[in-house]
PDB file of N, CA and C in Angstrom:
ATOM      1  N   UNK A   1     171.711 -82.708-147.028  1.00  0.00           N
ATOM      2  CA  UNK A   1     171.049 -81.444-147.275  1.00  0.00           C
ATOM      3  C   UNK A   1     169.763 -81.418-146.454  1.00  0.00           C
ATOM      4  N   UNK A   2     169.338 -80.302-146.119  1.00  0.00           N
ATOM      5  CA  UNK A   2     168.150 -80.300-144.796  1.00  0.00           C
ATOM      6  C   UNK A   2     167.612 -79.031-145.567  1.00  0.00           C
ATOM      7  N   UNK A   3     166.128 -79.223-145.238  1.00  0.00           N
ATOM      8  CA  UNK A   3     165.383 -77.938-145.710  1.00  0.00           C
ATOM      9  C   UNK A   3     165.239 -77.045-144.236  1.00  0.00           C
ATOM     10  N   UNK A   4     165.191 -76.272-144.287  1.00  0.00           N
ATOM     11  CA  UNK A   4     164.844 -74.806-142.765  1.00  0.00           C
ATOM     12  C   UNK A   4     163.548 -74.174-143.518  1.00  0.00           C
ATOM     13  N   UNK A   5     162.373 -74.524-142.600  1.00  0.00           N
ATOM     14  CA  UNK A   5     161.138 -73.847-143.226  1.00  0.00           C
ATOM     15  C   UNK A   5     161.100 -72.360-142.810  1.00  0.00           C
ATOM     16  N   UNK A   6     161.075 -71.142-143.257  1.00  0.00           N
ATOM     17  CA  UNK A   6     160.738 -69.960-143.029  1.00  0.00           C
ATOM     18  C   UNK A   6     159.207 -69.637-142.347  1.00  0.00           C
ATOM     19  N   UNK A   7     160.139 -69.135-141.346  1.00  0.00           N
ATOM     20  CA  UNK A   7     158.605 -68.385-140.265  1.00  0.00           C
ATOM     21  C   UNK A   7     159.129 -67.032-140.315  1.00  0.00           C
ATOM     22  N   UNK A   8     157.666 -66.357-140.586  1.00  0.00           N
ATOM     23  CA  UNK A   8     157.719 -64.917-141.107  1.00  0.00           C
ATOM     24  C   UNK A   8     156.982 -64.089-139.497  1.00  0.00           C
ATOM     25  N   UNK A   9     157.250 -62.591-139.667  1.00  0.00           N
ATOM     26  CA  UNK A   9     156.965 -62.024-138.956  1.00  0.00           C
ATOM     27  C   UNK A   9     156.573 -60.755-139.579  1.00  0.00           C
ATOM     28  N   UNK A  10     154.942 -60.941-140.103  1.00  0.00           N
ATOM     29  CA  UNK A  10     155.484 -59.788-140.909  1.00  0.00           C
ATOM     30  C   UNK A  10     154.924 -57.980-140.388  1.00  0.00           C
ATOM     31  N   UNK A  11     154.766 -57.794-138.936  1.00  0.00           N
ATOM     32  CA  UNK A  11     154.562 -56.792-138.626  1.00  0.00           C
ATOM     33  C   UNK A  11     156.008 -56.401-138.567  1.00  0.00           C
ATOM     34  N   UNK A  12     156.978 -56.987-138.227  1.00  0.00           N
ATOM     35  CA  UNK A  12     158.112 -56.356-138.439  1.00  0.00           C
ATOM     36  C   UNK A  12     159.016 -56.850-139.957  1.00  0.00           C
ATOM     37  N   UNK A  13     158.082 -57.313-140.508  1.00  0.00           N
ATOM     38  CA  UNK A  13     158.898 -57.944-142.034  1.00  0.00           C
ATOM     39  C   UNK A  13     160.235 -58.581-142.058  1.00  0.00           C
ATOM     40  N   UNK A  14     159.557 -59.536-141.368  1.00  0.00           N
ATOM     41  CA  UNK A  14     161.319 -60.573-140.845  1.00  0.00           C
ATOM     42  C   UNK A  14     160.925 -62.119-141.363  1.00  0.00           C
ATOM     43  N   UNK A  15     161.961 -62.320-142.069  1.00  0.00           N
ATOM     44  CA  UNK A  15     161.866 -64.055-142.455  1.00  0.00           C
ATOM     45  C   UNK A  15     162.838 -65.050-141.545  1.00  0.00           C
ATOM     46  N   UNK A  16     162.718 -65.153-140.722  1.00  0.00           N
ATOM     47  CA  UNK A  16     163.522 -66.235-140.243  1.00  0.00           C
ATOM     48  C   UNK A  16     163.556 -67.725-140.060  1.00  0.00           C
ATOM     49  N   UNK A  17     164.752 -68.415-140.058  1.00  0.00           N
ATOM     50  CA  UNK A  17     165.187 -69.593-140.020  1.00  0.00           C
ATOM     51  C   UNK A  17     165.969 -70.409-138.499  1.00  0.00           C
ATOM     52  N   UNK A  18     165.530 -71.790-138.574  1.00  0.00           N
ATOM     53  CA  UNK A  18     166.338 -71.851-137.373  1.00  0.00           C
ATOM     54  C   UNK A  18     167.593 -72.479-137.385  1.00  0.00           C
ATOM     55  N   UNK A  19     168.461 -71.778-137.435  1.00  0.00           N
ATOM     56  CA  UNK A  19     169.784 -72.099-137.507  1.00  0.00           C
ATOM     57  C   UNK A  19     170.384 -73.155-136.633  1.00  0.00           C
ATOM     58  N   UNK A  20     172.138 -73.963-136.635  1.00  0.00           N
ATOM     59  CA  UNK A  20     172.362 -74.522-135.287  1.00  0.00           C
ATOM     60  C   UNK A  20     172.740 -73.305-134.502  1.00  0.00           C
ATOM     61  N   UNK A  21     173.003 -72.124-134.960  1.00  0.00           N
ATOM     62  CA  UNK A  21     173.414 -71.232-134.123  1.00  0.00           C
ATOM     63  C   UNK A  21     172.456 -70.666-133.441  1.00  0.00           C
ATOM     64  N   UNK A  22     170.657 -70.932-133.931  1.00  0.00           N
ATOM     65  CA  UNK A  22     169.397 -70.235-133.133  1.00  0.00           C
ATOM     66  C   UNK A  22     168.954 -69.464-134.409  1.00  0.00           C
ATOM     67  N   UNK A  23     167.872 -68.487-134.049  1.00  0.00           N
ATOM     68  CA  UNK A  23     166.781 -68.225-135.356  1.00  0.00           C
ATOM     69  C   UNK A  23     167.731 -66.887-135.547  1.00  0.00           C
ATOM     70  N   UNK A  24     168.159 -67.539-137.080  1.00  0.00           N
ATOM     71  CA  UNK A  24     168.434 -66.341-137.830  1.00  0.00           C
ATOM     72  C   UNK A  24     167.851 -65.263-138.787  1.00  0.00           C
ATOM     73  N   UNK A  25     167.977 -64.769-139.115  1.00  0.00           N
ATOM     74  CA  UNK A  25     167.301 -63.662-140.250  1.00  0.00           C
ATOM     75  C   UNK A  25     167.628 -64.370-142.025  1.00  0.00           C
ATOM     76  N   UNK A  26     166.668 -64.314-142.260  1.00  0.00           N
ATOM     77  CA  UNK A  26     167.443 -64.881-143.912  1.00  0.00           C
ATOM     78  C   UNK A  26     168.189 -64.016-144.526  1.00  0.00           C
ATOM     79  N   UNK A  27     167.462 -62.650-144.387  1.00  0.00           N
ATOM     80  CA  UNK A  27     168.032 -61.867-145.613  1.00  0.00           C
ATOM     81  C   UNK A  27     169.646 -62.116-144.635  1.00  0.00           C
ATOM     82  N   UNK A  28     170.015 -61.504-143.640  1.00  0.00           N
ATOM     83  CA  UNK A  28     170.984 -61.168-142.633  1.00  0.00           C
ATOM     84  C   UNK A  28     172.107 -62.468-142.657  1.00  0.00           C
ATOM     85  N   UNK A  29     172.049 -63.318-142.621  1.00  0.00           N
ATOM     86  CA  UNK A  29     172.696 -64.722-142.430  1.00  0.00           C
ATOM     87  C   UNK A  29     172.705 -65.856-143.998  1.00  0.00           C
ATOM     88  N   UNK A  30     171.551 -65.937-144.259  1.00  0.00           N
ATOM     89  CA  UNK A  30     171.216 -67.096-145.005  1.00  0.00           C
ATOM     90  C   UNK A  30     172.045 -66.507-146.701  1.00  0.00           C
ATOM     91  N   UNK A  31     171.766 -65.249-146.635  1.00  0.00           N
ATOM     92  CA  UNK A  31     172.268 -64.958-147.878  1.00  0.00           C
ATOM     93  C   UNK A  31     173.620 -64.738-148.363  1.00  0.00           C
ATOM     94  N   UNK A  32     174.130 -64.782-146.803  1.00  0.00           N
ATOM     95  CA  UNK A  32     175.715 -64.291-146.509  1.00  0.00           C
ATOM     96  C   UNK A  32     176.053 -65.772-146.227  1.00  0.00           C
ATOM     97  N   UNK A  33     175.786 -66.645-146.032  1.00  0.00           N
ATOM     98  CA  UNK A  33     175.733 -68.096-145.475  1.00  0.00           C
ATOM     99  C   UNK A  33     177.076 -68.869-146.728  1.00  0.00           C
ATOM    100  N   UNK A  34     177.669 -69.610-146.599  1.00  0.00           N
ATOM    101  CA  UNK A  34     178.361 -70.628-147.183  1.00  0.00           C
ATOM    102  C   UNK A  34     177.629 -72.013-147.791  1.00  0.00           C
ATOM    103  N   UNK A  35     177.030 -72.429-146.625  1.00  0.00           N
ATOM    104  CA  UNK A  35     175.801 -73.263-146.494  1.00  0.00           C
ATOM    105  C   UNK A  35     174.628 -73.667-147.067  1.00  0.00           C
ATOM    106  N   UNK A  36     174.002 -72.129-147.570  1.00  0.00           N
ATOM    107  CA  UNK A  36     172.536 -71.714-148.614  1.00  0.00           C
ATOM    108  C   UNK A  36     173.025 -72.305-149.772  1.00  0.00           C
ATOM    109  N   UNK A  37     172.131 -72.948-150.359  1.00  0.00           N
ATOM    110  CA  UNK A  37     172.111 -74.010-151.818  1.00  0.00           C
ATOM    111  C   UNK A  37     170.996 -73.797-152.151  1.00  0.00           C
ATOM    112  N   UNK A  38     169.838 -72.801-151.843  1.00  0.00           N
ATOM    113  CA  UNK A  38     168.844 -72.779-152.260  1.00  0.00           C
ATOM    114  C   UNK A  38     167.835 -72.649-151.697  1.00  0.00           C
ATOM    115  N   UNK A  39     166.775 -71.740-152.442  1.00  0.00           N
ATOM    116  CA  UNK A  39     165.822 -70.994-151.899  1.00  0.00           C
ATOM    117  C   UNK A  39     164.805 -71.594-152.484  1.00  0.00           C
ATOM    118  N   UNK A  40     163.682 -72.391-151.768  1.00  0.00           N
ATOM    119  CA  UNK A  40     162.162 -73.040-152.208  1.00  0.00           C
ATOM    120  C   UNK A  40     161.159 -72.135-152.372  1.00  0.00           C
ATOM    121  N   UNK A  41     160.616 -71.902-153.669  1.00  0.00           N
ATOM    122  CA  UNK A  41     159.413 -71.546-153.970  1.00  0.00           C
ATOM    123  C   UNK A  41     158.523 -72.660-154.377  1.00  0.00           C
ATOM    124  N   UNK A  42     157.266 -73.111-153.797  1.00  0.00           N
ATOM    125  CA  UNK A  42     156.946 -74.051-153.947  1.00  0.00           C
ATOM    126  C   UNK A  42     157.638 -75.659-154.412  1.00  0.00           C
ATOM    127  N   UNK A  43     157.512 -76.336-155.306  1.00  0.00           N
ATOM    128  CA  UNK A  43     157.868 -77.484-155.314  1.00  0.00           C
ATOM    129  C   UNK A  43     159.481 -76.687-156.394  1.00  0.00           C
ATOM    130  N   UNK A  44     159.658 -75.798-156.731  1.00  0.00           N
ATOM    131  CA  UNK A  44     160.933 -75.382-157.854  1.00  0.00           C
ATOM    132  C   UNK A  44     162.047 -74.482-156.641  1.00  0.00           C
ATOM    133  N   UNK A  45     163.287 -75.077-156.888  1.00  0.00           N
ATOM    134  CA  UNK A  45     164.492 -74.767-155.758  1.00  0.00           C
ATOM    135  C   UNK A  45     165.101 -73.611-156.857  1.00  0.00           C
ATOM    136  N   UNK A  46     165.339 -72.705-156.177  1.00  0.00           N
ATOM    137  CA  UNK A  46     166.217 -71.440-156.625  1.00  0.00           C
ATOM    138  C   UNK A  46     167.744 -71.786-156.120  1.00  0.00           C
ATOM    139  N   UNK A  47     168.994 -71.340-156.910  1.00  0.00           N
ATOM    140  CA  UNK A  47     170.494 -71.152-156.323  1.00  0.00           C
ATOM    141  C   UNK A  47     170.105 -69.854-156.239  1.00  0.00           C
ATOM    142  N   UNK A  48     171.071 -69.644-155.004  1.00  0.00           N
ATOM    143  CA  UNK A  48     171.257 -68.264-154.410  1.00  0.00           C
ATOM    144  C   UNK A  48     171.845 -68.013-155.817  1.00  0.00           C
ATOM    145  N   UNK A  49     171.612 -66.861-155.866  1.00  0.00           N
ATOM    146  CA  UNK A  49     172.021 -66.057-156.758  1.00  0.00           C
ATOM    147  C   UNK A  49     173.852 -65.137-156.445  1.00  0.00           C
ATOM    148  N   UNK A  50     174.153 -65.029-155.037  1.00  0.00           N
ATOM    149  CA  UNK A  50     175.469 -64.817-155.002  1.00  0.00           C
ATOM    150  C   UNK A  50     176.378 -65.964-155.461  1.00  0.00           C
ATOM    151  N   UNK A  51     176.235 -67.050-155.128  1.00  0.00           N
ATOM    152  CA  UNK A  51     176.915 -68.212-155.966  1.00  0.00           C
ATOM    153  C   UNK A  51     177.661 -67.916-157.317  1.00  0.00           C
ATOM    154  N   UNK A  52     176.226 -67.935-157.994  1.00  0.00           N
ATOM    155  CA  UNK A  52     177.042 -67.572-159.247  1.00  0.00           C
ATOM    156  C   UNK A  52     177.522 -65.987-159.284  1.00  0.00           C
ATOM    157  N   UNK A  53     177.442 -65.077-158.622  1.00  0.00           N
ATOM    158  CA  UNK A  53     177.830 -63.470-158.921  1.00  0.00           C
ATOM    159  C   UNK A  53     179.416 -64.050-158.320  1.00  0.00           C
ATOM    160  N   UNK A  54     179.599 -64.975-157.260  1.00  0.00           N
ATOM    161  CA  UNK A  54     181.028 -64.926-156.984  1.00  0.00           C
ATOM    162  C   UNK A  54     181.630 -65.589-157.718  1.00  0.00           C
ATOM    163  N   UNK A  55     181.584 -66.812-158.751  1.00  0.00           N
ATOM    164  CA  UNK A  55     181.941 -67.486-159.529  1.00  0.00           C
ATOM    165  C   UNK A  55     182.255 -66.735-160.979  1.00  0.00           C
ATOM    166  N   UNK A  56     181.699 -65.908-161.383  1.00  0.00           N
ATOM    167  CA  UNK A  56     181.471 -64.657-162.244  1.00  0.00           C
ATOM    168  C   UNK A  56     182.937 -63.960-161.891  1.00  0.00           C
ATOM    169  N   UNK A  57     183.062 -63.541-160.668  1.00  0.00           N
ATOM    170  CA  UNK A  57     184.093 -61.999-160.193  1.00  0.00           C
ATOM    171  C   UNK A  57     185.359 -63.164-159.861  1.00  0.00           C
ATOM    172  N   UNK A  58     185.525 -64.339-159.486  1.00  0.00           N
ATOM    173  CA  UNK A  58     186.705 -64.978-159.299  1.00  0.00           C
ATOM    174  C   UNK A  58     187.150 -65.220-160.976  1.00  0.00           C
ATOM    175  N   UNK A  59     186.397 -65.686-161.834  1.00  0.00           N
ATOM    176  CA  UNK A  59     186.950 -65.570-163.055  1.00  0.00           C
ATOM    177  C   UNK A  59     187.044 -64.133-163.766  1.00  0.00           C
ATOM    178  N   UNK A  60     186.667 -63.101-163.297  1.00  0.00           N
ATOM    179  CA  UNK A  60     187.122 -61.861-164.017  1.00  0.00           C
ATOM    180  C   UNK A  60     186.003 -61.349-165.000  1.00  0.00           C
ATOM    181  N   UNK A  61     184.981 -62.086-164.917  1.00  0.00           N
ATOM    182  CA  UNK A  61     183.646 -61.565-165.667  1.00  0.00           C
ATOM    183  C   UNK A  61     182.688 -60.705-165.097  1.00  0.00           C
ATOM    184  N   UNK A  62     183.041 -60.351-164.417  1.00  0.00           N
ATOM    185  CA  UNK A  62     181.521 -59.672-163.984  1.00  0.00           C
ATOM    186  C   UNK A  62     182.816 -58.660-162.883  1.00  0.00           C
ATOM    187  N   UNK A  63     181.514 -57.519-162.683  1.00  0.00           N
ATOM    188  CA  UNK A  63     182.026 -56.127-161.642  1.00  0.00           C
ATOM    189  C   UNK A  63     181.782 -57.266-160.021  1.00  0.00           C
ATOM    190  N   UNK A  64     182.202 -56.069-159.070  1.00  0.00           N
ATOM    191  CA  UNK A  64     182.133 -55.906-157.848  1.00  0.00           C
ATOM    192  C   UNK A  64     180.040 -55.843-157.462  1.00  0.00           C
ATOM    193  N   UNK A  65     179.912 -55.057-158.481  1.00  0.00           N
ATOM    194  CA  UNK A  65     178.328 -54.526-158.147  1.00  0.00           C
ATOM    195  C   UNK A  65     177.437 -55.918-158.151  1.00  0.00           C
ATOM    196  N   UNK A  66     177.664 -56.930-159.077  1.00  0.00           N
ATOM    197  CA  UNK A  66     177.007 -57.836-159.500  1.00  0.00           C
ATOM    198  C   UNK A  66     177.008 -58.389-158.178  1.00  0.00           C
ATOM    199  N   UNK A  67     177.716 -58.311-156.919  1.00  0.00           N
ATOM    200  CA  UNK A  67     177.051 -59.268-155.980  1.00  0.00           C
ATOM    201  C   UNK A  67     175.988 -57.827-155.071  1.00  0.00           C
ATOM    202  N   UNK A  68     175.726 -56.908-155.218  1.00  0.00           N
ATOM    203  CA  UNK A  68     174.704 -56.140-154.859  1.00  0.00           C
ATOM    204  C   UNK A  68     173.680 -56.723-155.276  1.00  0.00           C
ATOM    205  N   UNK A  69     173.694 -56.827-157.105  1.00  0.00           N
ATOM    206  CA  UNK A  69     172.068 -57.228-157.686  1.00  0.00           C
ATOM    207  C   UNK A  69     172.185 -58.373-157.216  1.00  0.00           C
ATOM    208  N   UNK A  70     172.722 -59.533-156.852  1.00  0.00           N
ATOM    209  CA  UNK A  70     173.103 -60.457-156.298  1.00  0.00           C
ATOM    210  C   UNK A  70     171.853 -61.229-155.080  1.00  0.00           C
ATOM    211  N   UNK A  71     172.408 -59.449-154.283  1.00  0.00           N
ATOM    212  CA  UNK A  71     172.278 -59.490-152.715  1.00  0.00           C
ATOM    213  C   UNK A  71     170.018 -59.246-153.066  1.00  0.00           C
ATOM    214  N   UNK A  72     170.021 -58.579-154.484  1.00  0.00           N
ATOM    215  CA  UNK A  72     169.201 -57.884-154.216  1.00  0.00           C
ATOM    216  C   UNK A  72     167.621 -58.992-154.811  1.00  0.00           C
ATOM    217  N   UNK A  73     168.611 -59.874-155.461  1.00  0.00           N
ATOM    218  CA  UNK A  73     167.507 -60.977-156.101  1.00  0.00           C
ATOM    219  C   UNK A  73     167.666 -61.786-155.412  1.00  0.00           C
ATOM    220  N   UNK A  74     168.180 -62.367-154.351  1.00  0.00           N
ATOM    221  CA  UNK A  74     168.118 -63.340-153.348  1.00  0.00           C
ATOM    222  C   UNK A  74     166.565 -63.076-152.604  1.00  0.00           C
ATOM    223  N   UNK A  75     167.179 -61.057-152.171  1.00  0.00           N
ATOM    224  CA  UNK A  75     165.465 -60.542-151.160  1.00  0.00           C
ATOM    225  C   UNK A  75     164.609 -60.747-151.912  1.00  0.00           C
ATOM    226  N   UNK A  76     164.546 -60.946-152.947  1.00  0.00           N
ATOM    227  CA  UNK A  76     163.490 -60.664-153.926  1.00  0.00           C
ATOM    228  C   UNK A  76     162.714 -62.530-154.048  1.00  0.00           C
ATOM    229  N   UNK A  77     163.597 -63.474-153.930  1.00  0.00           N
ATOM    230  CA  UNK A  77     163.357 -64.715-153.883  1.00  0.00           C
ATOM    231  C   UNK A  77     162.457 -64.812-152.880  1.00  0.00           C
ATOM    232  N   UNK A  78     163.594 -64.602-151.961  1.00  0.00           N
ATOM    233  CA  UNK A  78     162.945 -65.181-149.951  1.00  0.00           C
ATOM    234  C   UNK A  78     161.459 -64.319-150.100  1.00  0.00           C
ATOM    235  N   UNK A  79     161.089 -63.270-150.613  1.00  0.00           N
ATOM    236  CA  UNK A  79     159.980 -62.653-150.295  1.00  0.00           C
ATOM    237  C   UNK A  79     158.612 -63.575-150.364  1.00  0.00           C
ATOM    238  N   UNK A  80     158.865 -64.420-151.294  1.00  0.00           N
ATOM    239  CA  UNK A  80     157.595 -65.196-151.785  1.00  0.00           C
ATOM    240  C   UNK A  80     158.185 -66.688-151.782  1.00  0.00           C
ATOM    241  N   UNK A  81     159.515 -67.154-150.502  1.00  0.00           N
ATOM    242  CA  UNK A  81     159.959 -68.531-150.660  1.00  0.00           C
ATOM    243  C   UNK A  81     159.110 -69.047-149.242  1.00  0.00           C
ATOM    244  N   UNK A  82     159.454 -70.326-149.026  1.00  0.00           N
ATOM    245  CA  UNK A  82     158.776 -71.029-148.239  1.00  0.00           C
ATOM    246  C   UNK A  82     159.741 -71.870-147.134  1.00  0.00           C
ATOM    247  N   UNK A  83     160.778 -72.367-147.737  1.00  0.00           N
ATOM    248  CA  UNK A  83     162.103 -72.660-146.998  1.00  0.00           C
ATOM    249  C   UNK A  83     163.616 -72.372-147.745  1.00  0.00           C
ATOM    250  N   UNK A  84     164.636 -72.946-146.971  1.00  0.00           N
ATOM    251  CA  UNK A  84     166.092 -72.272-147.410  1.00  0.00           C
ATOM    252  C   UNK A  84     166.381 -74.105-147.185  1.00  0.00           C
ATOM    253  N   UNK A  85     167.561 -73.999-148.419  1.00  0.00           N
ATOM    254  CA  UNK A  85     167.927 -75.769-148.633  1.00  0.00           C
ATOM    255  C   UNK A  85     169.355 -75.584-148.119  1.00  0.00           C
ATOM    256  N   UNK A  86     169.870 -75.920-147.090  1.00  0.00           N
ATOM    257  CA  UNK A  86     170.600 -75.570-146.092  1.00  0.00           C
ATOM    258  C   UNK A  86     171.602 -76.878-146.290  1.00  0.00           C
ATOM    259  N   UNK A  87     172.916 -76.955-146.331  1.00  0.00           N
ATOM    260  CA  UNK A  87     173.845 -78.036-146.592  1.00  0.00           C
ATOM    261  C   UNK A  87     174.831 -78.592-145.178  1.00  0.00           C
ATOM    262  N   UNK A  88     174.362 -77.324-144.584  1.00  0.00           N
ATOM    263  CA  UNK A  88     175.315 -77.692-143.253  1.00  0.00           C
ATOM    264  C   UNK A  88     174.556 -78.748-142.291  1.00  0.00           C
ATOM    265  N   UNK A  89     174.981 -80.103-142.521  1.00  0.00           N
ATOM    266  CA  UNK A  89     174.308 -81.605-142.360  1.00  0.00           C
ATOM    267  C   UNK A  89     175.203 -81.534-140.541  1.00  0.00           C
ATOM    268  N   UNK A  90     176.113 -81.137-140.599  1.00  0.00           N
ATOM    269  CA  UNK A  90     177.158 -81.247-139.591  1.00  0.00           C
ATOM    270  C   UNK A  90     176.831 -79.819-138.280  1.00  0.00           C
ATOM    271  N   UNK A  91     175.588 -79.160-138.879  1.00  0.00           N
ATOM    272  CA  UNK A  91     175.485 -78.304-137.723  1.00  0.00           C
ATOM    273  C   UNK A  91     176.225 -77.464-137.052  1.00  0.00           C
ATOM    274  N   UNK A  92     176.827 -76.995-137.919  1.00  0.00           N
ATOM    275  CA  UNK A  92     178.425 -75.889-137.643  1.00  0.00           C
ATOM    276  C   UNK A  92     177.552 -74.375-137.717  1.00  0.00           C
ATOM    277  N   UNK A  93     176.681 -74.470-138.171  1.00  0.00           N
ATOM    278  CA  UNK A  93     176.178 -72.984-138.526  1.00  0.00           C
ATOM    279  C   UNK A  93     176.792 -71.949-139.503  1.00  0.00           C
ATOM    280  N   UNK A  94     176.168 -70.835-139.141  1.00  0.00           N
ATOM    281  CA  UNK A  94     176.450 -69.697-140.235  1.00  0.00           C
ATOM    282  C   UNK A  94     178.526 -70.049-140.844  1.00  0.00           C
ATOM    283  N   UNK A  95     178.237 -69.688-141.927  1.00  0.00           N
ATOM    284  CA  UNK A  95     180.200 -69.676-142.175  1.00  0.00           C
ATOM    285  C   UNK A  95     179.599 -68.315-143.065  1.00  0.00           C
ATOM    286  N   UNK A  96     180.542 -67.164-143.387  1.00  0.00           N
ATOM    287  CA  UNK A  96     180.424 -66.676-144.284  1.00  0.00           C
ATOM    288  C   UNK A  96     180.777 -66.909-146.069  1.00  0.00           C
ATOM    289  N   UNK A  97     180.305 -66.685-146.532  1.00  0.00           N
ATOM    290  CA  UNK A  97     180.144 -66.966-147.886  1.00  0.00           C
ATOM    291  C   UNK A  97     181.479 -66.478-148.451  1.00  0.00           C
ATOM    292  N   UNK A  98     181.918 -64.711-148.239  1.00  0.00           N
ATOM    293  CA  UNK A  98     182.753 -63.948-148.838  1.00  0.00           C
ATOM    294  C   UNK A  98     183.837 -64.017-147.504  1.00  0.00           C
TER     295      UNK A  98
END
């Protein structure tokens, strides 16, 4: 597991990471990612929150929408995170999640 520290840009309000594929966007990649295991706010690690919304809809509990609020508390994480806890040790880059 490897941490990716977030460098912000915030005249254009961009969080990015450096991927093996090159600097990605968090919200854009990291959240859609296979890879993402977690979002650092200080010393306390967040799970993406789609994780469990897809674990939810493969067992039949939860709507379609739940990976929106999903999508929407991840942005809400990265806004005030510091790095992304990144699993791809093997440097394959982005995979999609869904």
């Amino acid at each position: 597991m490897k941490t990716l520290p977030i460098q912000r840009d915030e005249s254009k309000d961009r969080a990015i990471v450096e991927c093996a594929i090159g600097e990605v966007s968090v919200y854009s990649y990291c959240a859609y990612c296979v890879h993402c295991k977690g979002i650092r706010k200080g010393s306390r690690v967040y799970p993406p929150p789609q994780e469990k919304a897809m674990q939810k809809i493969s067992r039949g509990m939860a709507a379609d929408d739940s990976l929106m609020n999903a999508a929407m508390q991840f942005n809400a994480l990265v806004r005030d995170a510091t790095e992304i806890e990144c699993d791809d040790d093997e440097n394959r880059g982005f995979r999609s999640r869904y």
